[in-house]
N, C-alpha and C. Protein backbone atom coordinates (compact mmCIF):
# COMPACT_ATOMS: atom_id res chain seq x y z
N UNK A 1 0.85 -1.18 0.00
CA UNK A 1 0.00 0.00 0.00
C UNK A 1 0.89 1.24 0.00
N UNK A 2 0.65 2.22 -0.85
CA UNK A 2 1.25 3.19 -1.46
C UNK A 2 0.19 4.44 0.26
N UNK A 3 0.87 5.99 -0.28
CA UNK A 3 0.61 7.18 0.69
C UNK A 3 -0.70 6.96 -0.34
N UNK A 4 -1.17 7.26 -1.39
CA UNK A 4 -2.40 7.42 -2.15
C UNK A 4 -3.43 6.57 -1.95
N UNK A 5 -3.09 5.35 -1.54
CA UNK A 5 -3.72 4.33 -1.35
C UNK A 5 -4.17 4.29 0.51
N UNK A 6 -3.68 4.86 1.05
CA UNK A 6 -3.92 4.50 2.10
C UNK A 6 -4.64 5.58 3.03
N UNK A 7 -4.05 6.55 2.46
CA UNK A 7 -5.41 8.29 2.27
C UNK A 7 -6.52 7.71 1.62
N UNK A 8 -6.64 7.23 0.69
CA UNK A 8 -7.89 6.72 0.43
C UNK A 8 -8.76 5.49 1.37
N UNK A 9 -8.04 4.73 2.28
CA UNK A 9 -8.53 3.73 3.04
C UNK A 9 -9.17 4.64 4.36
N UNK A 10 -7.85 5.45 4.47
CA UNK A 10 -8.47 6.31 5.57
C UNK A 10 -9.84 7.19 5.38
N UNK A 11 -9.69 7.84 3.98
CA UNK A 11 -11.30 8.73 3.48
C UNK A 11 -12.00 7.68 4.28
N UNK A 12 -11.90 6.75 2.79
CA UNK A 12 -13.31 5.83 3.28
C UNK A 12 -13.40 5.42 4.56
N UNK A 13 -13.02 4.81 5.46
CA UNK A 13 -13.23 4.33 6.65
C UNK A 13 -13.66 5.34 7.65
N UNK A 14 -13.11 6.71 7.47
CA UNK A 14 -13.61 8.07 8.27
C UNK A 14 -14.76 8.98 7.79
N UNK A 15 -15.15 9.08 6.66
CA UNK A 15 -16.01 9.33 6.16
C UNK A 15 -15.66 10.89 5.90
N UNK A 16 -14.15 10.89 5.68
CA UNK A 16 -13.64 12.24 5.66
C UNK A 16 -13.42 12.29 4.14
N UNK A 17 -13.25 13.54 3.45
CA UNK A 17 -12.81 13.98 2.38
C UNK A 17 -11.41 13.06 2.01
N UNK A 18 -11.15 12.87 0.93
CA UNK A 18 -9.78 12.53 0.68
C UNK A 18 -7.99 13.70 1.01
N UNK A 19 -9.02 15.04 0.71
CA UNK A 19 -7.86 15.59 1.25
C UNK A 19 -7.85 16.32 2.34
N UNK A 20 -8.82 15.70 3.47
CA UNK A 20 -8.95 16.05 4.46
C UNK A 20 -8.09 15.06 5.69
N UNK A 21 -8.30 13.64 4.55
CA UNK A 21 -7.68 12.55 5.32
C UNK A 21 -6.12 12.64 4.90
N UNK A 22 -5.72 13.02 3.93
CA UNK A 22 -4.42 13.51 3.71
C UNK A 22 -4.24 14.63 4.32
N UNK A 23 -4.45 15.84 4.87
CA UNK A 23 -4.08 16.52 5.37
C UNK A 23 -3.78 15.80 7.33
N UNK A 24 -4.78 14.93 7.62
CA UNK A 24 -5.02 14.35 8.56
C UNK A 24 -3.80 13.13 8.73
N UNK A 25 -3.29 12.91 7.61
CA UNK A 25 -2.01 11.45 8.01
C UNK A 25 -0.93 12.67 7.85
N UNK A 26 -0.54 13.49 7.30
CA UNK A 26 0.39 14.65 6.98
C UNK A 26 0.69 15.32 8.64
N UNK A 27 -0.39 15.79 9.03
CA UNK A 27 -0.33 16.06 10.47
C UNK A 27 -0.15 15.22 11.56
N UNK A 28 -0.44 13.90 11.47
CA UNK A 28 0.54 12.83 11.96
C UNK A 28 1.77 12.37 11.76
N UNK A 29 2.42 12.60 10.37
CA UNK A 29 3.85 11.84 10.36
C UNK A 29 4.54 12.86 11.03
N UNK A 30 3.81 14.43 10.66
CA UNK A 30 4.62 15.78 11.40
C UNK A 30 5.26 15.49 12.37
N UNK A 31 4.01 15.46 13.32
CA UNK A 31 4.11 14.74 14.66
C UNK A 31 5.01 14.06 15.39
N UNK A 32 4.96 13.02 14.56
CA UNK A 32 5.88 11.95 15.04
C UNK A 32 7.03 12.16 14.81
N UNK A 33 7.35 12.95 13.54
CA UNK A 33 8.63 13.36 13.35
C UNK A 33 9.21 14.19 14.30
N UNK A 34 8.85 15.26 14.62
CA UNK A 34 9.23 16.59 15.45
C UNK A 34 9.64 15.90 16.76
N UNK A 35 8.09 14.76 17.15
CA UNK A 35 8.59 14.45 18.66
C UNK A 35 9.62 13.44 18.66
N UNK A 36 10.12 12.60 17.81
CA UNK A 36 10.83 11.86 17.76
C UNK A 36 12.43 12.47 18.18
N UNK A 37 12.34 13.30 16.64
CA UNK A 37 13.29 14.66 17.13
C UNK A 37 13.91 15.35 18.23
N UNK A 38 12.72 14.93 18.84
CA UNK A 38 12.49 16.12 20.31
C UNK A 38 13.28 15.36 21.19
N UNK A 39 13.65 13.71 21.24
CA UNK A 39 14.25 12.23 21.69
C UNK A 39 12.75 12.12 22.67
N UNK A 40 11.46 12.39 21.94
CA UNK A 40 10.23 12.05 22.61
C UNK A 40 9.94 10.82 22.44
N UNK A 41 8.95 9.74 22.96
CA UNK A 41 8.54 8.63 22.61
C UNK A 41 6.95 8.93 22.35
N UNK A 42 6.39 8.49 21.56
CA UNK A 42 4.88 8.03 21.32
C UNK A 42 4.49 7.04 21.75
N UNK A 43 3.42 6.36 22.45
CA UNK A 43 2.94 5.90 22.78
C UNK A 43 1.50 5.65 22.39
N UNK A 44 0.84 4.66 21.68
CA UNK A 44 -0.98 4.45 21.32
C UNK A 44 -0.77 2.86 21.88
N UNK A 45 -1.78 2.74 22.73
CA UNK A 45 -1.62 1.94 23.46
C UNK A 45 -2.76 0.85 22.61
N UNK A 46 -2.18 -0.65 22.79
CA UNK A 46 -2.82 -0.88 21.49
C UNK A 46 -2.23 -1.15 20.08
N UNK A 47 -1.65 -0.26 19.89
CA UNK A 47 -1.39 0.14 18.46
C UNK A 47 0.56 -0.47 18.79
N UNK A 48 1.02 0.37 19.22
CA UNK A 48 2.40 0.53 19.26
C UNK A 48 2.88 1.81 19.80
N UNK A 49 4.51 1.73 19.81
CA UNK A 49 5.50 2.43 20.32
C UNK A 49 6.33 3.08 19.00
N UNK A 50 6.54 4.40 19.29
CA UNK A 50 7.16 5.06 18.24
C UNK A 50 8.56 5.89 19.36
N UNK A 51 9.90 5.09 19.06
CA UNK A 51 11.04 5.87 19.71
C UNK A 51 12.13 6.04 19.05
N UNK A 52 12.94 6.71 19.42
CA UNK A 52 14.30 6.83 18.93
C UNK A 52 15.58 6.08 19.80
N UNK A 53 15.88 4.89 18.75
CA UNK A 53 17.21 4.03 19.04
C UNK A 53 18.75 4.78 18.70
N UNK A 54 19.09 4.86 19.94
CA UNK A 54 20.81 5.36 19.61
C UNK A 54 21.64 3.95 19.26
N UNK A 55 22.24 4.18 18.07
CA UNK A 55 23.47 3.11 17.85
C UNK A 55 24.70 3.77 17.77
N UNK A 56 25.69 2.81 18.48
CA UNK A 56 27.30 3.76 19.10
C UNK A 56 28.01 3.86 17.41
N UNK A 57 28.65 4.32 17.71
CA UNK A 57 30.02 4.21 17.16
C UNK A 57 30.36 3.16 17.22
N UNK A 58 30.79 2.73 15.73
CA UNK A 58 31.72 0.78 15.76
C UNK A 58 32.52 1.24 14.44
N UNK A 59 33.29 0.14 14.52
CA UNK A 59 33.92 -0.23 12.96
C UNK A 59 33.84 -0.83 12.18
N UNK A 60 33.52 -0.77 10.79
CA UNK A 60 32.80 -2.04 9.93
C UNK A 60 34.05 -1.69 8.70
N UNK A 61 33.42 -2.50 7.71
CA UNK A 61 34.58 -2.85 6.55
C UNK A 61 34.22 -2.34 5.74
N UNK A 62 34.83 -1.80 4.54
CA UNK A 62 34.49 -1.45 3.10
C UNK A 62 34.49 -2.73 2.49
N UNK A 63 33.45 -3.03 2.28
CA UNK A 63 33.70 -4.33 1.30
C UNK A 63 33.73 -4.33 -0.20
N UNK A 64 34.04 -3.35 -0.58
CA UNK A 64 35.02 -3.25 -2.27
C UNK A 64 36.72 -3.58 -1.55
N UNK A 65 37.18 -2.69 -0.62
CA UNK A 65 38.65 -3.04 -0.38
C UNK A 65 38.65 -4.28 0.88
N UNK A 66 37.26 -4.24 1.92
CA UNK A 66 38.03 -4.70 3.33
C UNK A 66 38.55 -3.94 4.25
N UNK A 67 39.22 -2.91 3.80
CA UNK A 67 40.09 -2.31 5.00
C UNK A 67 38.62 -1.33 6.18
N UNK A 68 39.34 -1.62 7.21
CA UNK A 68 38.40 -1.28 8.62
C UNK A 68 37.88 0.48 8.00
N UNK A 69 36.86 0.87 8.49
CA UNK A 69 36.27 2.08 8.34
C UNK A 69 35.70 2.78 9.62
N UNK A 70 35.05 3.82 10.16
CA UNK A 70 34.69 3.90 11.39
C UNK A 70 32.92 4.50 10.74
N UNK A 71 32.02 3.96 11.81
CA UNK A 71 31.21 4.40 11.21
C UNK A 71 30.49 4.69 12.29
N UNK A 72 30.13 6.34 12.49
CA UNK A 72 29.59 7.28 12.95
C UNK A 72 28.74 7.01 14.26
N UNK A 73 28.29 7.24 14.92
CA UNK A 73 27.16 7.15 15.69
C UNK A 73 25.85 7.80 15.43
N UNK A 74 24.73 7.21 15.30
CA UNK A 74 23.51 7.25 14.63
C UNK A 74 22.14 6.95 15.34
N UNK A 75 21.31 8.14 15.28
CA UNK A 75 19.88 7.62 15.80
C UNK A 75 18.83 7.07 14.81
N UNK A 76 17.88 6.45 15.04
CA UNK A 76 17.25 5.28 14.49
C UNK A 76 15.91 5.40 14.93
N UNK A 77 15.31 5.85 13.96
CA UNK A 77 13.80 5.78 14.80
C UNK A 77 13.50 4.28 15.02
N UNK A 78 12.10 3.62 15.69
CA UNK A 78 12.21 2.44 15.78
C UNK A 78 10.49 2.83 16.21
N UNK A 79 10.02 1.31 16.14
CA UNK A 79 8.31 1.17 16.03
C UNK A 79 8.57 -0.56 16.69
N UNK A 80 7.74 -0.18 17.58
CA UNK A 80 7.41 -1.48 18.24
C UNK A 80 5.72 -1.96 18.39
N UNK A 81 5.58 -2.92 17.88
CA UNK A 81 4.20 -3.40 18.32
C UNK A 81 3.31 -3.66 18.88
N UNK A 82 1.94 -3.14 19.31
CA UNK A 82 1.40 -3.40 20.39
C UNK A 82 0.96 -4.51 20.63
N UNK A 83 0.18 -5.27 21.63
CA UNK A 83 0.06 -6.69 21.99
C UNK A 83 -1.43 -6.32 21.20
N UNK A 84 -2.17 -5.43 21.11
CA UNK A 84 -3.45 -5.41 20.34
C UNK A 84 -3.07 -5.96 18.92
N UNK A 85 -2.14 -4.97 18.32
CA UNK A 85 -2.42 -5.26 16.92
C UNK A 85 -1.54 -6.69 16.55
N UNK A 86 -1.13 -7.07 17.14
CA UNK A 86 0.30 -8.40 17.32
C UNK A 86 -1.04 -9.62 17.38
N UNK A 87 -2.08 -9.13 18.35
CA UNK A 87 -3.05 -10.22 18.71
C UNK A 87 -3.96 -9.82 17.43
N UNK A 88 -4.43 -8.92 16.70
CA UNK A 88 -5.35 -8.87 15.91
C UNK A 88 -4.36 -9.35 14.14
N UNK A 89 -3.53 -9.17 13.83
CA UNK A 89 -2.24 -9.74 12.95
C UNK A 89 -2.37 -11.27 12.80
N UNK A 90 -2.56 -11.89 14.37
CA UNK A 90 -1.99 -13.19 14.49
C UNK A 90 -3.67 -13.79 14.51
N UNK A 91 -4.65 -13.29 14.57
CA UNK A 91 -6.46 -14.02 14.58
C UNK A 91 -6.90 -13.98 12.76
């Protein structure tokens, strides 16, 4: 499922305009972005967990040559599953 496709699942299921429901998932990824940003966590209980994973600093390889490289330290958004939708997935 494509962003077009899924603004449209949302219209229909909300009984909202199509670009009302796109304006409506637009103002959610915002969201999540900014607070993520913010090193906020989301929380929909139910649904899932929306946080930001720190990964350190390590050393990995170039694998055209092999020789060792250092590669940066990096945050990671990350999405964890709720036991709702894990239990409604798995019925």
């Amino acid at each position: 499922m494509n962003k077009t496709e899924l603004v449209a699942a949302i219209a229909a299921k909300s009984e909202l305009s199509k670009k009302d429901a796109e304006k409506a998932l637009k103002a959610f990824t915002d969201v999540v972005t900014e607070e993520l940003k913010a090193g906020n966590k989301i929380q929909l209980v139910g649904f899932g967990t929306f946080e930001v994973a720190k990964r350190e600093a390590r050393e990995g390889r170039n694998p055209q040559t092999g020789e060792p490289m250092p590669i940066p330290a990096s945050l990671s958004p990350k999405f964890k599953a709720g036991k709702a939708l894990k239990d409604e997935i798995n019925n």
